[in-house]
PDB file of N, CA and C in Angstrom:
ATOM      1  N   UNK A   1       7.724 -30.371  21.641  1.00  0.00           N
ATOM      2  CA  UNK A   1       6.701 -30.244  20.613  1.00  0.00           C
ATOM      3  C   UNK A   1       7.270 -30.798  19.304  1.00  0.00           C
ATOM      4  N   UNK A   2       6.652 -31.888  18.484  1.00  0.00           N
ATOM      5  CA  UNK A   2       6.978 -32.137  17.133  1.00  0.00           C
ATOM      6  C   UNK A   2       6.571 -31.394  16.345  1.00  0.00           C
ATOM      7  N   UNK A   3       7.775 -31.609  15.074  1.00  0.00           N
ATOM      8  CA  UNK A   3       7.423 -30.518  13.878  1.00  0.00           C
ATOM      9  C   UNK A   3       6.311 -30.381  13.107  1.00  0.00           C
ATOM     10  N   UNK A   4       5.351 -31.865  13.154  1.00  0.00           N
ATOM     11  CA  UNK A   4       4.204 -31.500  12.664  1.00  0.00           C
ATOM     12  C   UNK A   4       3.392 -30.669  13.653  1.00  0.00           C
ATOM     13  N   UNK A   5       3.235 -30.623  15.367  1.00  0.00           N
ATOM     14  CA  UNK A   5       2.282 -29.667  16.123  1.00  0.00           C
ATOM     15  C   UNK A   5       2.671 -28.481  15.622  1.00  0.00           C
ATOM     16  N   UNK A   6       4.184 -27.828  15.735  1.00  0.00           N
ATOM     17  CA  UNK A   6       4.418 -26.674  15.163  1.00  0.00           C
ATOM     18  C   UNK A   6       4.098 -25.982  13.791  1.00  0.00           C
ATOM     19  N   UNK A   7       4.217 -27.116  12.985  1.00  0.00           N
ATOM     20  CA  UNK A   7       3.728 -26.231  11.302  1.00  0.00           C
ATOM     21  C   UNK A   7       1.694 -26.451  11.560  1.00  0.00           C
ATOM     22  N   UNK A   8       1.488 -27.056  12.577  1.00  0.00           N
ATOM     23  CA  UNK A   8       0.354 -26.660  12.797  1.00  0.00           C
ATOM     24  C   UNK A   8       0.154 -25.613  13.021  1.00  0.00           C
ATOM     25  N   UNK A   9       0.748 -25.479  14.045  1.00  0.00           N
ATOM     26  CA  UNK A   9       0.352 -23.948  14.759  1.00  0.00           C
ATOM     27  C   UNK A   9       0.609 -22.870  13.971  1.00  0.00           C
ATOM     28  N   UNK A  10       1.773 -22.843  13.175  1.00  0.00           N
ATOM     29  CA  UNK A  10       1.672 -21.913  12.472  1.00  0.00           C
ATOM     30  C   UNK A  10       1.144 -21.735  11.021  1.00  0.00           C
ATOM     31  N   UNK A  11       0.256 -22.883  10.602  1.00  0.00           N
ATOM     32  CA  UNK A  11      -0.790 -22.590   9.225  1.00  0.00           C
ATOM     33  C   UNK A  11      -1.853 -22.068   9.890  1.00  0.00           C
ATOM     34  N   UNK A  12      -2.003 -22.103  11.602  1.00  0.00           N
ATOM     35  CA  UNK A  12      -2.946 -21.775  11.858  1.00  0.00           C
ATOM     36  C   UNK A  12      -2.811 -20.241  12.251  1.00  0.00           C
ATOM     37  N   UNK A  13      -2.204 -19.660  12.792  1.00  0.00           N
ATOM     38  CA  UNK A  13      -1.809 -18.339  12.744  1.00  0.00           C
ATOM     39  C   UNK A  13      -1.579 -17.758  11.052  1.00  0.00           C
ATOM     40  N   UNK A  14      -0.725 -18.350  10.307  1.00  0.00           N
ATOM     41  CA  UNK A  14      -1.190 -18.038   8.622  1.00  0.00           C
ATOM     42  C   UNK A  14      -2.561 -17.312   8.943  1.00  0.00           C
ATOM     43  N   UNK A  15      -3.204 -18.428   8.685  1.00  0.00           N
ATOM     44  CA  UNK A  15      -4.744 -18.496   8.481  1.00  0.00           C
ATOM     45  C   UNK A  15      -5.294 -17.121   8.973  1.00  0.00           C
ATOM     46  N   UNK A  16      -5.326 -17.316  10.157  1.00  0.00           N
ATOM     47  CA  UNK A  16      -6.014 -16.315  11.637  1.00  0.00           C
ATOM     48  C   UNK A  16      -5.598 -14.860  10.534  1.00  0.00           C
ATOM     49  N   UNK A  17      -4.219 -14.623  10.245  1.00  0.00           N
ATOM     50  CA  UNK A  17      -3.924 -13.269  10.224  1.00  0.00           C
ATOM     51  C   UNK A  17      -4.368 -13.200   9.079  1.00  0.00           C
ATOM     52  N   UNK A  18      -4.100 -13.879   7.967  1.00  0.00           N
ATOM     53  CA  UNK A  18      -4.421 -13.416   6.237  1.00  0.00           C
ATOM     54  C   UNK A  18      -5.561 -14.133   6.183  1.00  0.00           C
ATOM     55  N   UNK A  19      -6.419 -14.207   6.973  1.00  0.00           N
ATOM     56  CA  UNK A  19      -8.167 -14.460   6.601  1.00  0.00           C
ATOM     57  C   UNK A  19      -8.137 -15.116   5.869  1.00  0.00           C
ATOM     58  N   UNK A  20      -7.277 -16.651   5.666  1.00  0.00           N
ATOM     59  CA  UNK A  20      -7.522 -17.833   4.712  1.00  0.00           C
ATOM     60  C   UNK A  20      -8.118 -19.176   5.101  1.00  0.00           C
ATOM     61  N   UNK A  21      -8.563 -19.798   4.688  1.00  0.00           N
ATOM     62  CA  UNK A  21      -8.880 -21.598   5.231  1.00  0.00           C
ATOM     63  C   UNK A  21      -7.552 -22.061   5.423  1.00  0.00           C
ATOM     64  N   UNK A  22      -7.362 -23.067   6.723  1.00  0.00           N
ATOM     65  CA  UNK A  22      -5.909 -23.207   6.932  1.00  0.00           C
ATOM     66  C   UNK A  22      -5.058 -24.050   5.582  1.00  0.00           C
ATOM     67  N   UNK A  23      -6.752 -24.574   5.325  1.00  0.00           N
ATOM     68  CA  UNK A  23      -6.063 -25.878   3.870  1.00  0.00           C
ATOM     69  C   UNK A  23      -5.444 -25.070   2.688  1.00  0.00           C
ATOM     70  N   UNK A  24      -5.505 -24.046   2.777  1.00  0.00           N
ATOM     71  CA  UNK A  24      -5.560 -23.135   1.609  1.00  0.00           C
ATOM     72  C   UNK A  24      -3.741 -22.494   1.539  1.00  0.00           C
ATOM     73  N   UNK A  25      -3.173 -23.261   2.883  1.00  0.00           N
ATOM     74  CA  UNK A  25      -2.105 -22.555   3.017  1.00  0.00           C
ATOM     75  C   UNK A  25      -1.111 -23.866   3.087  1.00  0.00           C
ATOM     76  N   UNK A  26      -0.181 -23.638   1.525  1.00  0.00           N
ATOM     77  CA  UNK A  26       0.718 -24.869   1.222  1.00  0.00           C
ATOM     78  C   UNK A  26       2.027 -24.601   1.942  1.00  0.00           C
ATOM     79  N   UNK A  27       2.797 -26.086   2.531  1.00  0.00           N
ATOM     80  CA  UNK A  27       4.297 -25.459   3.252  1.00  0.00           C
ATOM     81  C   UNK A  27       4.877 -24.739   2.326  1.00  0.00           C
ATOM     82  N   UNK A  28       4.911 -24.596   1.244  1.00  0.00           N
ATOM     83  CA  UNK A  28       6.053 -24.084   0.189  1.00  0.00           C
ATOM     84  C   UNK A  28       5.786 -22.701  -0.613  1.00  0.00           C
ATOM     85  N   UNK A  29       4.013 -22.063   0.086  1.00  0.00           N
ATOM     86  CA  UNK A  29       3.765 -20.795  -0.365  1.00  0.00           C
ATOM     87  C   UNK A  29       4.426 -19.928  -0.185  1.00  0.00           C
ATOM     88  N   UNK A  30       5.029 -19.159  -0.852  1.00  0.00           N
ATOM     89  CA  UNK A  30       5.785 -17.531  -0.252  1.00  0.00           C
ATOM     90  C   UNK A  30       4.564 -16.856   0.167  1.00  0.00           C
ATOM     91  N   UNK A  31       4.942 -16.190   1.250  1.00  0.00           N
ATOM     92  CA  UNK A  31       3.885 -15.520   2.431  1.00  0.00           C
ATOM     93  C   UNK A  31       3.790 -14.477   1.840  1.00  0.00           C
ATOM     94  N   UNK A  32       4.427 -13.211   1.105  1.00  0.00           N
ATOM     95  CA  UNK A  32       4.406 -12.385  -0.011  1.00  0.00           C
ATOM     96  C   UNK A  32       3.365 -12.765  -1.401  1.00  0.00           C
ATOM     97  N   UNK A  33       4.506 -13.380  -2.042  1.00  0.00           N
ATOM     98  CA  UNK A  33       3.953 -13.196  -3.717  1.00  0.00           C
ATOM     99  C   UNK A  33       2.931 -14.436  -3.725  1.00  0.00           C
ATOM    100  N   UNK A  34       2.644 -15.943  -3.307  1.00  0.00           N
ATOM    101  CA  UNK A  34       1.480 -16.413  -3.116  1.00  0.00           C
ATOM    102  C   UNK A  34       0.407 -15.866  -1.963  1.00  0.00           C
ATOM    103  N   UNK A  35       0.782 -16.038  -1.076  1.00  0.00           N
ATOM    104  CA  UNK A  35      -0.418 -15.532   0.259  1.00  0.00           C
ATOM    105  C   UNK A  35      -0.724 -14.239   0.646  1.00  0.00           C
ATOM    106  N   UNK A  36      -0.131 -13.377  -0.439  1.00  0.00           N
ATOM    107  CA  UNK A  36      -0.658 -11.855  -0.439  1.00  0.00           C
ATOM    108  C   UNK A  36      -0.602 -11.554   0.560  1.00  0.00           C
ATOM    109  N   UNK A  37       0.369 -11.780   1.676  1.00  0.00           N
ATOM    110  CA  UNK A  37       1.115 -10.821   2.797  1.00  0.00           C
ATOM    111  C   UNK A  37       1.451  -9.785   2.742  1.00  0.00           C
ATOM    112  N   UNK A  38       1.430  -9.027   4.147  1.00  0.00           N
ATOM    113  CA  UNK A  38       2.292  -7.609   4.139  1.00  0.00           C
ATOM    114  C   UNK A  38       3.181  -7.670   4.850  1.00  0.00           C
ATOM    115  N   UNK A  39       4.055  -6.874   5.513  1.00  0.00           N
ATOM    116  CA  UNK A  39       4.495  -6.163   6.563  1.00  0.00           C
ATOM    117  C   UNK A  39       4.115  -6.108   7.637  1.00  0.00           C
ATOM    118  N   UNK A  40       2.648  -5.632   7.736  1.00  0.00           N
ATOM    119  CA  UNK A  40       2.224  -5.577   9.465  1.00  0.00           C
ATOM    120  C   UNK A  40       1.358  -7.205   9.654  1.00  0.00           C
ATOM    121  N   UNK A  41       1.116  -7.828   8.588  1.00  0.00           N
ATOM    122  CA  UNK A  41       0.825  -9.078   8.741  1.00  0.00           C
ATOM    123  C   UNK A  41       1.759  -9.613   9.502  1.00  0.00           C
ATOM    124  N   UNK A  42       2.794  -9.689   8.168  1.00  0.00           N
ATOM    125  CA  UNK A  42       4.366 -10.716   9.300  1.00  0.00           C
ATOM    126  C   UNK A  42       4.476 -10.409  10.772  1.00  0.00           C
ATOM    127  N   UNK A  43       4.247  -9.546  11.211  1.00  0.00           N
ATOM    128  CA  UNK A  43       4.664  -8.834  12.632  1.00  0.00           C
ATOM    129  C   UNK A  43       3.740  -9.356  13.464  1.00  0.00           C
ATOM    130  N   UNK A  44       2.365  -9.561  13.174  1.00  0.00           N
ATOM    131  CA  UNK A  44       1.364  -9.941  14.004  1.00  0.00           C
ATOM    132  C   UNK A  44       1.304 -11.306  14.125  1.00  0.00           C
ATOM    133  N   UNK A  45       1.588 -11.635  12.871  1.00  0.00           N
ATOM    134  CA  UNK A  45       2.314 -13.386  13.230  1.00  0.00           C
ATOM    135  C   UNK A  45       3.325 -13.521  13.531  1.00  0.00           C
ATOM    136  N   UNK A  46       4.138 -13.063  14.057  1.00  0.00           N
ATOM    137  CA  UNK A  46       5.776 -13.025  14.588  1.00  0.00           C
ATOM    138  C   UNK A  46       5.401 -12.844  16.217  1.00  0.00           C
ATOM    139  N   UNK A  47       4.255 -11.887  16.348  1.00  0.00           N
ATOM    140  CA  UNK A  47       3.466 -11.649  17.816  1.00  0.00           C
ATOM    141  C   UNK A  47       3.602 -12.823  18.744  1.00  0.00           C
ATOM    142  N   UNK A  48       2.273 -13.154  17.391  1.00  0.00           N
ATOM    143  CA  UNK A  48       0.982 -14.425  17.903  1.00  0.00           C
ATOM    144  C   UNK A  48       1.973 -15.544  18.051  1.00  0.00           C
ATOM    145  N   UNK A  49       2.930 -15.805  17.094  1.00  0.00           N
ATOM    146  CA  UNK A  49       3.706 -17.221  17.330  1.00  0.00           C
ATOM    147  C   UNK A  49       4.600 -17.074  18.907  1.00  0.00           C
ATOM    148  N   UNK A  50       5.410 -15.749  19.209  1.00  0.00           N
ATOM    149  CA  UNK A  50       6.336 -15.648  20.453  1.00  0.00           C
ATOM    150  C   UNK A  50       5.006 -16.195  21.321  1.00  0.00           C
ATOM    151  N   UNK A  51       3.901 -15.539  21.503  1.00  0.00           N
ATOM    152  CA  UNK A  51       2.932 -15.384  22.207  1.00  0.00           C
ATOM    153  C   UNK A  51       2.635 -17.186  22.514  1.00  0.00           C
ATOM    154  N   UNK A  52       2.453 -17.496  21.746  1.00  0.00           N
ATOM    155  CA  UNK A  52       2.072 -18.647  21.959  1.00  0.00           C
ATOM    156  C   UNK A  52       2.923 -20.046  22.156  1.00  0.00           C
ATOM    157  N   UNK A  53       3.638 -20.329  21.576  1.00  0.00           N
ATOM    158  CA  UNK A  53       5.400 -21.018  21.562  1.00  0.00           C
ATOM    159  C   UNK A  53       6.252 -20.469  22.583  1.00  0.00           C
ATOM    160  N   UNK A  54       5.661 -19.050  23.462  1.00  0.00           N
ATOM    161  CA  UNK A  54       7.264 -18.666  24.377  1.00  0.00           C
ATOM    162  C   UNK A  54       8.241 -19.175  23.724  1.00  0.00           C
ATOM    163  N   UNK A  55       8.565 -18.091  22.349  1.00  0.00           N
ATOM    164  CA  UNK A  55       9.634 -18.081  21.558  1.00  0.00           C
ATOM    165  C   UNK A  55      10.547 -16.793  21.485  1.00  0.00           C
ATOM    166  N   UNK A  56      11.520 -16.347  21.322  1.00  0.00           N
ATOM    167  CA  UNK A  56      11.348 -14.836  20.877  1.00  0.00           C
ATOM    168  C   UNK A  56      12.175 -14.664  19.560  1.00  0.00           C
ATOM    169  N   UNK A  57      11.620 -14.115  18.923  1.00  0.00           N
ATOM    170  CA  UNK A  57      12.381 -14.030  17.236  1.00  0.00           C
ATOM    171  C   UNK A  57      12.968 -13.042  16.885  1.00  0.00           C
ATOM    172  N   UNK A  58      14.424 -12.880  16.823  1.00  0.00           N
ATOM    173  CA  UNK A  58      15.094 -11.309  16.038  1.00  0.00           C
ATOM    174  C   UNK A  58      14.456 -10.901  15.089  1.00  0.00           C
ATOM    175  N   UNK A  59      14.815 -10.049  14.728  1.00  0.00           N
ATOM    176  CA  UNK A  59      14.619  -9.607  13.265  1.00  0.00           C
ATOM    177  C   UNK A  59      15.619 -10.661  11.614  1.00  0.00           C
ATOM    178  N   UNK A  60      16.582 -10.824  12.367  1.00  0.00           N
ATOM    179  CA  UNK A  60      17.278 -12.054  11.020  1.00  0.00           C
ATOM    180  C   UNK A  60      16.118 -13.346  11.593  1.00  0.00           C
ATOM    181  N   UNK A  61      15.728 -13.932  12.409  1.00  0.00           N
ATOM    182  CA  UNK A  61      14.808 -15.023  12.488  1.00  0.00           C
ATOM    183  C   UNK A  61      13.747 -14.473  11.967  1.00  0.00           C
ATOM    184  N   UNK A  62      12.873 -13.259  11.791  1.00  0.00           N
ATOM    185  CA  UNK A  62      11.673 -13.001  11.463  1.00  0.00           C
ATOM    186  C   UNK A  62      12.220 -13.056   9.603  1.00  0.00           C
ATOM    187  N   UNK A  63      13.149 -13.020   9.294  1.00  0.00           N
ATOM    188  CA  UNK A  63      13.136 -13.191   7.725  1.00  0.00           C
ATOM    189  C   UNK A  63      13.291 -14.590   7.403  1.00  0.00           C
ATOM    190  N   UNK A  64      12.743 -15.634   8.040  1.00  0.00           N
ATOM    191  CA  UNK A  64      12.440 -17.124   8.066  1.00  0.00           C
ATOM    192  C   UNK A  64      10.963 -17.334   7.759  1.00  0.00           C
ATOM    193  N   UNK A  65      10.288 -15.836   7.895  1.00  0.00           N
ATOM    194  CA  UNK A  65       8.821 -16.087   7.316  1.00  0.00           C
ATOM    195  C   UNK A  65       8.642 -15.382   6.010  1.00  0.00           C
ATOM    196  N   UNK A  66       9.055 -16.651   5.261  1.00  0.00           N
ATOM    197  CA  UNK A  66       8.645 -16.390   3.088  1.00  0.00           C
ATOM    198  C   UNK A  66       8.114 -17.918   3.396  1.00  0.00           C
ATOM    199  N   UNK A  67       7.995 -18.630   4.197  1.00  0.00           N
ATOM    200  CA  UNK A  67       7.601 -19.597   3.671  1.00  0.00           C
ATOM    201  C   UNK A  67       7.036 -19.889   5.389  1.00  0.00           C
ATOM    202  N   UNK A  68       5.669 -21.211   4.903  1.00  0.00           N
ATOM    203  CA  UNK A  68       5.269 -22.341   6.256  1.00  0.00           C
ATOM    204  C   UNK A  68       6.196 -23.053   6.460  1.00  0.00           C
ATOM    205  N   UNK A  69       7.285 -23.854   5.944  1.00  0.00           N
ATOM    206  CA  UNK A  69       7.890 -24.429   5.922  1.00  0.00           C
ATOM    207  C   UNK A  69       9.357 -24.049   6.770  1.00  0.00           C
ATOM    208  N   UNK A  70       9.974 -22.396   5.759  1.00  0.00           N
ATOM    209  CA  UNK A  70      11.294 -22.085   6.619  1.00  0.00           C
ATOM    210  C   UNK A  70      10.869 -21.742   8.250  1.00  0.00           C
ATOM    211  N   UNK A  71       9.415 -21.163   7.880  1.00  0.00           N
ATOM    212  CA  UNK A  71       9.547 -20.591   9.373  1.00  0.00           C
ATOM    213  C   UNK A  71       8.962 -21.718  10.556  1.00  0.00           C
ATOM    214  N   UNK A  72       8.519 -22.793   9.943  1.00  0.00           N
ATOM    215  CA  UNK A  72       8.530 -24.385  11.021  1.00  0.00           C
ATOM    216  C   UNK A  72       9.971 -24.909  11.631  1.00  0.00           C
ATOM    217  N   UNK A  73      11.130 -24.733  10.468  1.00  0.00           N
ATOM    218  CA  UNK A  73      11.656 -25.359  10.753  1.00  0.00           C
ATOM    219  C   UNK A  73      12.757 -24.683  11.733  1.00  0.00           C
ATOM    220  N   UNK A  74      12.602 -22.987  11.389  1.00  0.00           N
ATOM    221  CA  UNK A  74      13.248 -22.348  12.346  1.00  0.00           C
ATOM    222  C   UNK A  74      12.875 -22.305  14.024  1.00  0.00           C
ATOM    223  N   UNK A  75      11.990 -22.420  14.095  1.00  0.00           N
ATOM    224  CA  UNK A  75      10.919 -22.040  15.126  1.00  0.00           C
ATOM    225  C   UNK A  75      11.014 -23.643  15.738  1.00  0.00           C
ATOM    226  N   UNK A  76      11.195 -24.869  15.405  1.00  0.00           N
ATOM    227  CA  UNK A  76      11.860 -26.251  15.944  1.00  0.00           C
ATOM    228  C   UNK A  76      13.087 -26.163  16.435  1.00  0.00           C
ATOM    229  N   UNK A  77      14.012 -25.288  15.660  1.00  0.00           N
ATOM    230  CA  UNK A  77      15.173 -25.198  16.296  1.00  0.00           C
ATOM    231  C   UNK A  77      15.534 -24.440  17.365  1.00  0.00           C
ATOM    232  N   UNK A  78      14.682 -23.612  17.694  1.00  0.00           N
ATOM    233  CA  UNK A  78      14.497 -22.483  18.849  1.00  0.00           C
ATOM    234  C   UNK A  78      13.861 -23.581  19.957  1.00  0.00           C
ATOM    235  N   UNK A  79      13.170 -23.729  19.782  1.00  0.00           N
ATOM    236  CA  UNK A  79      12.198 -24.919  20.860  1.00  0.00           C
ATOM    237  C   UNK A  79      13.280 -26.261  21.258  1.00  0.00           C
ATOM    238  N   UNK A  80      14.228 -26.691  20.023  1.00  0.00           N
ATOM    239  CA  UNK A  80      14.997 -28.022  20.591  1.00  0.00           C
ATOM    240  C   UNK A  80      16.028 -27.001  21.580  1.00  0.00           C
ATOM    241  N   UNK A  81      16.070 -25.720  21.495  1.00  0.00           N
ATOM    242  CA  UNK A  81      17.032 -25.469  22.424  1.00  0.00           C
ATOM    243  C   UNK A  81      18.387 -25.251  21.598  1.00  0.00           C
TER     244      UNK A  81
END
């Protein structure tokens, strides 16, 4: 999978969980203090992404989601293996 299908997939999970237009969600937003995230948000997108990518993410990989961007590029490196 290339890194652009992946930061697809995951503006699109963004989206899905924090009820936004996917356009609405920049690589460089903090998922907190711009995209008005929570806690049980992150988790349900931490879900939906294993769920869908057959990925599985620790807890130090789940602190790769403050951003579309860190957590694309983490989530490429899991997938190159």
């Amino acid at each position: 999978m290339q890194i652009a299908e992946i930061e697809e997939v995951v503006r699109q999970e963004f989206a899905a969980v924090l009820g936004l237009p996917p356009d609405e969600i920049g690589t460089d937003q903090h998922f907190y203090d711009d995209l008005k995230g929570d806690s049980l948000q992150k988790l349900e997108i931490v879900a939906r992404l294993e769920d869908r990518l057959g990925v599985k993410m620790s807890d130090d990989d789940e602190q790769a989601l403050n951003t579309l961007a860190n957590l694309t590029t983490m989530l490429a490196a899991k997938l190159a293996g």
